[in-house]
Protein backbone atom coordinates (compact mmCIF):
# COMPACT_ATOMS: atom_id res chain seq x y z
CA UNK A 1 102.90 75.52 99.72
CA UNK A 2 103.04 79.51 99.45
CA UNK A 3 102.62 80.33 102.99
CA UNK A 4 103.79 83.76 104.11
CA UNK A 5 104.21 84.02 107.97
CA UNK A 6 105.43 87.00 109.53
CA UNK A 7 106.64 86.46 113.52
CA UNK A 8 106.86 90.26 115.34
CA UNK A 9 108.40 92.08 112.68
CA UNK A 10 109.89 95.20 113.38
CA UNK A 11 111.26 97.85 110.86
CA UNK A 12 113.66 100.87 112.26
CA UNK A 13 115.02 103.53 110.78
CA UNK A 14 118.31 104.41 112.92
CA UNK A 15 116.16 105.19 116.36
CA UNK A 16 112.62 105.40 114.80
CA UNK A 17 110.78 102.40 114.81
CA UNK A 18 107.93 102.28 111.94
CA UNK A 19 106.55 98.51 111.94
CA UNK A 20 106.07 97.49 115.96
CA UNK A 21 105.70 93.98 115.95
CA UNK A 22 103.49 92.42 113.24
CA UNK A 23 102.38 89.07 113.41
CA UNK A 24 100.67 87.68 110.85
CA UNK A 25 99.99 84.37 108.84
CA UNK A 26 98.95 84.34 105.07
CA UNK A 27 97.47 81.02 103.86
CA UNK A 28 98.68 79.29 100.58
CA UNK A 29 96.65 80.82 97.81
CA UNK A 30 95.27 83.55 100.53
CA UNK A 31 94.73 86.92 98.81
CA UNK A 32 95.28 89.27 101.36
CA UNK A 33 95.23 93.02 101.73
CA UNK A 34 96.91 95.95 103.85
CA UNK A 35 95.10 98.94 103.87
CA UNK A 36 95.53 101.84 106.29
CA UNK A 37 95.67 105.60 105.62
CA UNK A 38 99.83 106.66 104.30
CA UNK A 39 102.21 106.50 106.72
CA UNK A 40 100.79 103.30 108.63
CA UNK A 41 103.43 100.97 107.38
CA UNK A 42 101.68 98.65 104.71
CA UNK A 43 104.23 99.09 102.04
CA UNK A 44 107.00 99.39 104.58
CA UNK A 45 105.91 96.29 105.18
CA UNK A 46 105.10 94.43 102.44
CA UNK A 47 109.01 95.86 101.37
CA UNK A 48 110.00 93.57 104.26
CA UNK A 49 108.52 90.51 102.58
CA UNK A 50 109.84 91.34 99.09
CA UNK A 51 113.53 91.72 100.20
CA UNK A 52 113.36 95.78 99.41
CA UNK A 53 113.71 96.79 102.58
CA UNK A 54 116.09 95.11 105.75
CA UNK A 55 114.21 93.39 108.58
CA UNK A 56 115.05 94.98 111.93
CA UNK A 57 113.54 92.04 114.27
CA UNK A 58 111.15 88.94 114.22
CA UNK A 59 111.60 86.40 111.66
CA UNK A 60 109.66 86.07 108.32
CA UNK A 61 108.79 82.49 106.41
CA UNK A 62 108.04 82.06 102.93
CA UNK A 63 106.79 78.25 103.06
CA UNK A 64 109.23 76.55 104.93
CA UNK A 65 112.31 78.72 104.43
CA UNK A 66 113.64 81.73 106.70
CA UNK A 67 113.73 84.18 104.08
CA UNK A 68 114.74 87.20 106.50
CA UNK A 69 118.61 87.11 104.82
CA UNK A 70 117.67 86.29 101.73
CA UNK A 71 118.03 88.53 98.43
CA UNK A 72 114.55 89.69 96.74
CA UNK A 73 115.65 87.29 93.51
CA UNK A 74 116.23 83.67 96.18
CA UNK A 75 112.64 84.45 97.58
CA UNK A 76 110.78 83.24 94.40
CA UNK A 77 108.12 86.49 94.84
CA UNK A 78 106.52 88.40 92.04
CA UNK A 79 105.74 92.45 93.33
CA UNK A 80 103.81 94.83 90.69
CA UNK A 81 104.70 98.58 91.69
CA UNK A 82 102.87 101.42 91.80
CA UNK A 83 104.61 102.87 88.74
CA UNK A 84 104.49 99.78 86.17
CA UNK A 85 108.25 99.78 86.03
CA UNK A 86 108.21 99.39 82.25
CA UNK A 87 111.17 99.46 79.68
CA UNK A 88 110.27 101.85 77.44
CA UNK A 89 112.67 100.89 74.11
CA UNK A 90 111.13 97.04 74.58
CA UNK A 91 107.69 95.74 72.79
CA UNK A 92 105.40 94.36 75.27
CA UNK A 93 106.70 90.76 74.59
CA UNK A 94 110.24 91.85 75.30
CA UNK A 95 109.27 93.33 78.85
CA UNK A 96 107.20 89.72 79.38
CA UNK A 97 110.04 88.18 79.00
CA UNK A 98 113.11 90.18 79.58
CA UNK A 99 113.27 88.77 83.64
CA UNK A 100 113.22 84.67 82.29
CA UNK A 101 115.89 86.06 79.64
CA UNK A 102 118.26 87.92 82.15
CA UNK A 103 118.08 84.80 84.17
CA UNK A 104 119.10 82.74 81.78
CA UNK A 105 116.40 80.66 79.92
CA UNK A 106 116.22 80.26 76.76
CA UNK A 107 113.83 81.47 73.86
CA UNK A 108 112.27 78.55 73.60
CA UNK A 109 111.30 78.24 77.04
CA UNK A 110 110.64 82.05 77.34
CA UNK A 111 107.99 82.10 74.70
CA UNK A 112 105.44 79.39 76.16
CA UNK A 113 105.32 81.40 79.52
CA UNK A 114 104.55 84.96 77.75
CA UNK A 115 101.97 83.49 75.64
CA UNK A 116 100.45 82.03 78.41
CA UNK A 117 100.77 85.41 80.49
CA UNK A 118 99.17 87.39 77.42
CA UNK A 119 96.43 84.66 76.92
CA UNK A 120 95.08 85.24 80.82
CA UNK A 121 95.81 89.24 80.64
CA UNK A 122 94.17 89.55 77.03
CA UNK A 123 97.48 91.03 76.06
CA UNK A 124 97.86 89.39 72.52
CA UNK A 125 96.74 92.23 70.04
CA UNK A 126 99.36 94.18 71.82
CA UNK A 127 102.47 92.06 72.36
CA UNK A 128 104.44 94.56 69.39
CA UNK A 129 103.58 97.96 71.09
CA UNK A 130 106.03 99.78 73.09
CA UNK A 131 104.52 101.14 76.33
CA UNK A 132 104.17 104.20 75.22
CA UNK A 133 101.34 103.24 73.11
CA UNK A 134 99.63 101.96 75.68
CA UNK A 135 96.78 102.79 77.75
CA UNK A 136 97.50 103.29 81.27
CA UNK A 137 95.50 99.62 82.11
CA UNK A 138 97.13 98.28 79.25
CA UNK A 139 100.71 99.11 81.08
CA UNK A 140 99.34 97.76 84.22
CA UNK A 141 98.12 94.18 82.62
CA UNK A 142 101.91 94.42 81.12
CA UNK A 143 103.39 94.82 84.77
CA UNK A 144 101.58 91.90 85.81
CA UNK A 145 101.72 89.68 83.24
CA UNK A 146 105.44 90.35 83.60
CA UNK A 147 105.44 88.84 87.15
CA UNK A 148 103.18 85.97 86.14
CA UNK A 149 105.54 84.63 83.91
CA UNK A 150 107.87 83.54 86.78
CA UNK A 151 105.44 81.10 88.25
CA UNK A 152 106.15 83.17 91.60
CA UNK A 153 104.93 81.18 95.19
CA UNK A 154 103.60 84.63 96.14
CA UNK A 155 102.64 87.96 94.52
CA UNK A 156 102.83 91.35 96.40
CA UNK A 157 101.01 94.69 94.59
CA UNK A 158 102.07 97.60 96.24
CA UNK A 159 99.38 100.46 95.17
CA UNK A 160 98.83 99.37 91.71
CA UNK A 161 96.13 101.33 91.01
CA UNK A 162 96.36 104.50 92.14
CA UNK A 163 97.70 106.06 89.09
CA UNK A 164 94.30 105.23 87.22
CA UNK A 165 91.08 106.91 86.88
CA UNK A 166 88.34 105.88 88.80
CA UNK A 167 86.31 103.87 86.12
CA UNK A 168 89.35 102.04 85.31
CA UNK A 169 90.75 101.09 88.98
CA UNK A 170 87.19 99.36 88.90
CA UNK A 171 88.13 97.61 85.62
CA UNK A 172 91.22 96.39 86.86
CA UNK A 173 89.84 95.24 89.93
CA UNK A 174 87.98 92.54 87.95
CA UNK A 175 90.79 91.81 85.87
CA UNK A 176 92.78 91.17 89.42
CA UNK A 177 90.04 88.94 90.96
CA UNK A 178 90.08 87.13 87.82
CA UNK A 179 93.92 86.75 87.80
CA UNK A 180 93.95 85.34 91.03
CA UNK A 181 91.51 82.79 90.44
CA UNK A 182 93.19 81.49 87.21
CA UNK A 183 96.75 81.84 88.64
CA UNK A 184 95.91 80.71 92.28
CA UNK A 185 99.06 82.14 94.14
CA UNK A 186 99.27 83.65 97.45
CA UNK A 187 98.43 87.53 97.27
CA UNK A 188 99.85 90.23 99.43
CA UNK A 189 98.41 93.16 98.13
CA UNK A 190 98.88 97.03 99.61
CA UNK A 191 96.42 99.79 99.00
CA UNK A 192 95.12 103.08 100.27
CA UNK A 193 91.37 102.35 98.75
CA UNK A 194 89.21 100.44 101.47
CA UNK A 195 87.04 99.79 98.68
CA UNK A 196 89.76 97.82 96.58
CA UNK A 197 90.11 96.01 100.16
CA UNK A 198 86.45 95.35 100.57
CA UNK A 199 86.38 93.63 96.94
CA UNK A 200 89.16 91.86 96.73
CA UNK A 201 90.59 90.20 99.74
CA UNK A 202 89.87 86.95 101.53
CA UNK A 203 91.59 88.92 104.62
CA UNK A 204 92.23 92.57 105.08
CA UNK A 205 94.63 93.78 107.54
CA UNK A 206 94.21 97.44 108.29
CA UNK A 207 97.18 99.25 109.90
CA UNK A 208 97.57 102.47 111.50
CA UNK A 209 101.23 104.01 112.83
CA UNK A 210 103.05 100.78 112.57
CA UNK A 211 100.30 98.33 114.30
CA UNK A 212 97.77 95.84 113.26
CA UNK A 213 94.76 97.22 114.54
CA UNK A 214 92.50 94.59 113.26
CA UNK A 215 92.35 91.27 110.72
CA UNK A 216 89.24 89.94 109.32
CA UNK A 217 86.96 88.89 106.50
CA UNK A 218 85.38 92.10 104.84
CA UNK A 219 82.42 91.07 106.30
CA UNK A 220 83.77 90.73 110.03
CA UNK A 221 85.76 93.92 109.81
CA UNK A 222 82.72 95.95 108.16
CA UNK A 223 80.01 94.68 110.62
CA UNK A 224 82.16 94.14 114.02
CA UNK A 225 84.49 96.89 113.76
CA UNK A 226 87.32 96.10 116.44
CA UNK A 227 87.62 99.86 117.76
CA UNK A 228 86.48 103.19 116.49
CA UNK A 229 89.63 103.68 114.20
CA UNK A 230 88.14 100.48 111.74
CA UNK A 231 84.97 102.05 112.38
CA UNK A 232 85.85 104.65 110.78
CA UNK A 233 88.19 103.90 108.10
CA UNK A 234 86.33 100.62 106.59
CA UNK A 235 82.95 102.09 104.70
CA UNK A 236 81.87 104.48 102.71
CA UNK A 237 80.51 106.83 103.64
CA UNK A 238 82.20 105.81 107.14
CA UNK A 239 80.17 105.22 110.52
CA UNK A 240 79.10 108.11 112.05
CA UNK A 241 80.01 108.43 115.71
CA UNK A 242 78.97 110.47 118.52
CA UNK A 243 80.21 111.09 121.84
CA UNK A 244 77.67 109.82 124.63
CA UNK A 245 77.40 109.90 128.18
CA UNK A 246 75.76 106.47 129.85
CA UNK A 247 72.66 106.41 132.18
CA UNK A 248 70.05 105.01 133.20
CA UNK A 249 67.93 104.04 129.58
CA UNK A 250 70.47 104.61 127.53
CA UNK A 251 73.35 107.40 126.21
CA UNK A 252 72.89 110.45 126.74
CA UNK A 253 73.98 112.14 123.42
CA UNK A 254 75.52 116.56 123.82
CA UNK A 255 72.21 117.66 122.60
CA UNK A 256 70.08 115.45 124.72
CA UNK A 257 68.60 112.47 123.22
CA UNK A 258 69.08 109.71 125.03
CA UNK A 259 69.92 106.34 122.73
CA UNK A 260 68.86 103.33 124.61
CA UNK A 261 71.74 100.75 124.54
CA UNK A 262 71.75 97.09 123.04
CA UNK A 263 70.92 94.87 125.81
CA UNK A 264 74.56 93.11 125.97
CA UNK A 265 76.16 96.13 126.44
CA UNK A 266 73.86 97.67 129.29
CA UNK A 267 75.84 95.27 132.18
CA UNK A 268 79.58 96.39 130.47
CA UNK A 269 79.11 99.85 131.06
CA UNK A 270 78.31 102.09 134.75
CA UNK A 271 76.43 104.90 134.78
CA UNK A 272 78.50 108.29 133.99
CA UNK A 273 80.95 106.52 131.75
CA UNK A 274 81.74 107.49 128.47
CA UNK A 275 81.15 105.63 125.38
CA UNK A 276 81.08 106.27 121.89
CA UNK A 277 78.21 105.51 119.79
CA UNK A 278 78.30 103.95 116.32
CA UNK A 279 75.90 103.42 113.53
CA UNK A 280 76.43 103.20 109.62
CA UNK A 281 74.68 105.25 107.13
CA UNK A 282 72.28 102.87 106.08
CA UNK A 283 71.01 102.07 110.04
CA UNK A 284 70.27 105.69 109.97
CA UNK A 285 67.42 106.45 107.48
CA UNK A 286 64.57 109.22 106.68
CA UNK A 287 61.28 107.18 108.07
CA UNK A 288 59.93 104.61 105.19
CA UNK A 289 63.24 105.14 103.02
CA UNK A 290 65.42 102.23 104.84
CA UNK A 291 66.84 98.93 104.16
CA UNK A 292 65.26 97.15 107.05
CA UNK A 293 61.65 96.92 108.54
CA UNK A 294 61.31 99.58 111.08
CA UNK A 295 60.30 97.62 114.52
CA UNK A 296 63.30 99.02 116.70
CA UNK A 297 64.08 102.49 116.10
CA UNK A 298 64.73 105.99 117.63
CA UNK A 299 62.92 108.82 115.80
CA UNK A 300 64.72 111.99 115.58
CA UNK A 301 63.46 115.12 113.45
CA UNK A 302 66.33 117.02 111.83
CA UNK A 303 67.04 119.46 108.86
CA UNK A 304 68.67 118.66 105.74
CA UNK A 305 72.14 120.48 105.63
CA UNK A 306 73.39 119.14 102.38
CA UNK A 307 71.73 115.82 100.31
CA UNK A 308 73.89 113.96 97.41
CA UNK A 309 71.51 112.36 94.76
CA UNK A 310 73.29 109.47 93.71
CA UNK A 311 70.77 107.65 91.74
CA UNK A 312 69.16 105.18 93.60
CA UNK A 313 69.96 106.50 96.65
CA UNK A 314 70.95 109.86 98.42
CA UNK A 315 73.34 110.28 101.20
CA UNK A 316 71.61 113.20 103.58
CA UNK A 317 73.80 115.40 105.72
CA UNK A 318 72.10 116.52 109.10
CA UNK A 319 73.37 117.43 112.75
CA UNK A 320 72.90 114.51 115.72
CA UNK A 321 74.60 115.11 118.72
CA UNK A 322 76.49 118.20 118.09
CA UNK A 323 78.38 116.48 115.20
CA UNK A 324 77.64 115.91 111.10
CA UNK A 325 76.42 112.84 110.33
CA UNK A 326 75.49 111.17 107.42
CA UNK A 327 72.22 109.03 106.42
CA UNK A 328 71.47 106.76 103.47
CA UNK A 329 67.65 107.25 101.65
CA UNK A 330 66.93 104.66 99.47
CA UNK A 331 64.13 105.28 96.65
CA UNK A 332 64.95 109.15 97.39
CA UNK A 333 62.76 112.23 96.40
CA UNK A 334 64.11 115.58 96.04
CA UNK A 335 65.60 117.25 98.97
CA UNK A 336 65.34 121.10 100.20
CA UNK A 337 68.36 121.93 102.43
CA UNK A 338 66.96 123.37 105.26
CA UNK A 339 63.73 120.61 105.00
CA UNK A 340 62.82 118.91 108.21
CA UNK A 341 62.35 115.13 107.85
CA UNK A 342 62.08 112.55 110.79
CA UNK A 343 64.89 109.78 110.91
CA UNK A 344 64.84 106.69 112.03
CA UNK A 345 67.84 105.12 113.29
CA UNK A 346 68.21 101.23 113.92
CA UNK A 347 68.52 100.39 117.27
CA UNK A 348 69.69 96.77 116.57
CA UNK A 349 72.60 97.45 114.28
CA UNK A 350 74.36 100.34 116.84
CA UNK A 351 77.52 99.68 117.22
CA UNK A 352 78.73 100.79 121.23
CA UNK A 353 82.88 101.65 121.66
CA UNK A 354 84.55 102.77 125.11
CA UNK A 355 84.74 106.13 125.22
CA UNK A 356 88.44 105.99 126.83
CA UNK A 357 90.36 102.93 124.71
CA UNK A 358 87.92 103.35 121.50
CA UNK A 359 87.90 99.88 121.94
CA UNK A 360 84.18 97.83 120.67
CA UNK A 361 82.29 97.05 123.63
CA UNK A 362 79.99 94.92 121.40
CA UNK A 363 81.00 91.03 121.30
C-alpha cells in the first residue's frame, strides 16, 4: 500500500524555517494536490518527500517504511519536473527506458514496460523522435511516461504544466486524470493553478508561508472556505469580501448598507465587532440573470465600471462597500460602463469570517 504520511515536518534553511510543521496523510491511490501562491512551501515540500531536499524535523512514511534517511532512488517514487528533464541526443524510446537500463535490467525486460508506457500516453507514432521534434505536450507525455515505467508506489508532479499554453495545460489535464485512473498510484502533485487543483485532486492542500491553512475535497474547500485566505485564493474569479461592522439586523457595510446575517452566525458575533463578509460571484447577480431563484436577497443598485463578455456569461465590475467587486450575469446583454443595474445578492450562500483572525465563522 502507497501511503504517504507526513508527521510535523519541518524544513530550515540555516536559521530560517520554511515548512512549520506539516501533518498530513495521503491515502493509497489518493491523488492529492498542493497549491498555494510561490513561496508557500509546496515544492519545498513535496522535495522533502522525493529525497531532493533534507528533512529538518518530524518523520515522513512511505507505506510502512521511515523514508526520512533514505536516498531519492530506495524510496521507489516517480517525480515529473517542471522542465521535462529530457535527454536531448536520445529517441523518445531511449529516454523511456534509459532509468530501467542504468539500473540494470535488461532489454528484454525494458521493452515490455515502454510499450506499455507509450500505449497509455499515445506515445507510439513518436517513440524515434528526439525531443526536439516534439511538441511541448508531446515532451511532457515523454516525462511521464518515463516515470511510469518504474511501476513507482507514488508519483509527485512538481508544476508540470506551467511551461504550456493555456489550451494545452487543459489538454494535459485530461491526459493526467486519465493516467491516474489507468495507472492507479498515489499522486502528490504541486501547482500554482487553483484551477488544475479544482479538477484534478481527490484532496487539495493549500499552503501559505510554510502552513497548511486548509485540506479538503474541492467541493468542501470551494463552498466552506476555512478563513478568508482560501476564500480568496480557491475560485475564479475569487470571493469578493468586504469589511463590515455588526449590529443590530445585520453588517453594516463603509458605505452603509446593512447585510442582514445568516441566522447561525447572528448568536457568534456582539454588536460592534468586526467581521468580514463573503460572497462568490455567482451569489451576486444583476436581478433575473442568476443561478438560483431569487426568494432571499439584498437589492443594491450600482453602476457598471467594467463588464467582460465571456460568452455565456459576463463577469460585471461595480463598487459595494467601498471596495471592487465582481458579479456573474448569466444569459448577459450588452453592458454600458457607467449603466445602472440593480443586483441581487444571495443572502443564503454569504459566507461570514472574523474580522480579527479571518477565521470562517460559518460551521
Amino acid at each position: 500500500m502507497a501511503e504517504v504520511h507526513l508527521s510535523k515536518i519541518v524544513k530550515r534553511y540555516g536559521s530560517l524555517e520554511v515548512v512549520h510543521g506539516i501533518d498530513l496523510d495521503v491515502a493509497h491511490n489518493e491523488f492529492v494536490v498542493l497549491v498555494g501562491p510561490s513561496g508557500c512551501g509546496k515544492s519545498t515540500t513535496l522535495r522533502m518527500i522525493a529525497g531532493l531536499e533534507e528533512i529538518s524535523g518530524g518523520e515522513l512514511r512511505i507505506g510502512d517504511r521511515v523514508v526520512n534517511a533514505l536516498p531519492p532512488r530506495s524510496r521507489n517514487i516517480s517525480m515529473v519536473f517542471q522542465s521535462y528533464a529530457l535527454y536531448p541526443h536520445m529517441t523518445v524510446r531511449d529516454n523511456l527506458g534509459f532509468g530501467l537500463k542504468i539500473a540494470g535490467m535488461s532489454p528484454e525486460d525494458i521493452k515490455p514496460r515502454v510499450d506499455e508506457a507509450a500505449g497509455i500516453l499515445g506515445l507510439e507514432p513518436f517513440m524515434d523522435r528526439l525531443p526536439a521534434n516534439l511538441s511541448g505536450g508531446q515532451r511532457q507525455r515523454v516525462a511521464m511516461g518515463r516515470a511510469i515505467v518504474r511501476h513507482p508506489d507514488v508519483f509527485l508532479f512538481d508544476e508540470p504544466l506551467s511551461n504550456l499554453d493555456a489550451k494545452l495545460r487543459g489538454q494535459m489535464r485530461v491526459e493526467i486524470k486519465k493516467l491516474h485512473q489507468r495507472v492507479k498510484t498515489t499522486v502528490i502533485y504541486v501547482t500554482h493553478d487553483q484551477v488544475e487543483a479544482m479538477t484534478l485532486a481527490d484532496r487539495i492542500v493549500i499552503m501559505r508561508d510554510g502552513y497548511v491553512e486548509q485540506v479538503g475535497t474541492p467541493t468542501e474547500v470551494f463552498e466552506h472556505p476555512a478563513n478568508t485566505f482560501v476564500a480568496g485564493f480557491i475560485g475564479s474569479p475569487p470571493m469578493n469580501q468586504l469589511d463590515a461592522i455588526v449590529e443590530e439586523g445585520g453588517a453594516r457595510l463603509s458605505d452603509g448598507t446593512l447585510v442582514p446575517l445568516p441566522a447561525d452566525i447572528g448568536p457568534k458575533v456582539a454588536a460592534g465587532a468586526k467581521v468580514v463578509i463573503g460572497f462568490r460571484p455567482d451569489a451576486f447577480a444583476p436581478k433575473g440573470h442568476s443561478l438560483h431563484a431569487e426568494d432571499r436577497w439584498l437589492e443594491v443598485n450600482l453602476p457598471v465600471m467594467i463588464s467582460e463578455p465571456l460568452g455565456t456569461e459576463t463577469i460585471i465590475y461595480t463598487e459595494l462597500g467601498g471596495k471592487e467587486v465582481q458579479a456573474k450575469m448569466l444569459d448577459p446583454r450588452p453592458l454600458t460602463d457607467g449603466e445602472n443595474l440593480t443586483f441581487t445578492l444571495d443572502l443564503d450562500r454569504l459566507h461570514v469570517f472574523d474580522g480579527t483572525s479571518g477565521k470562517s465563522l460559518r460551521t
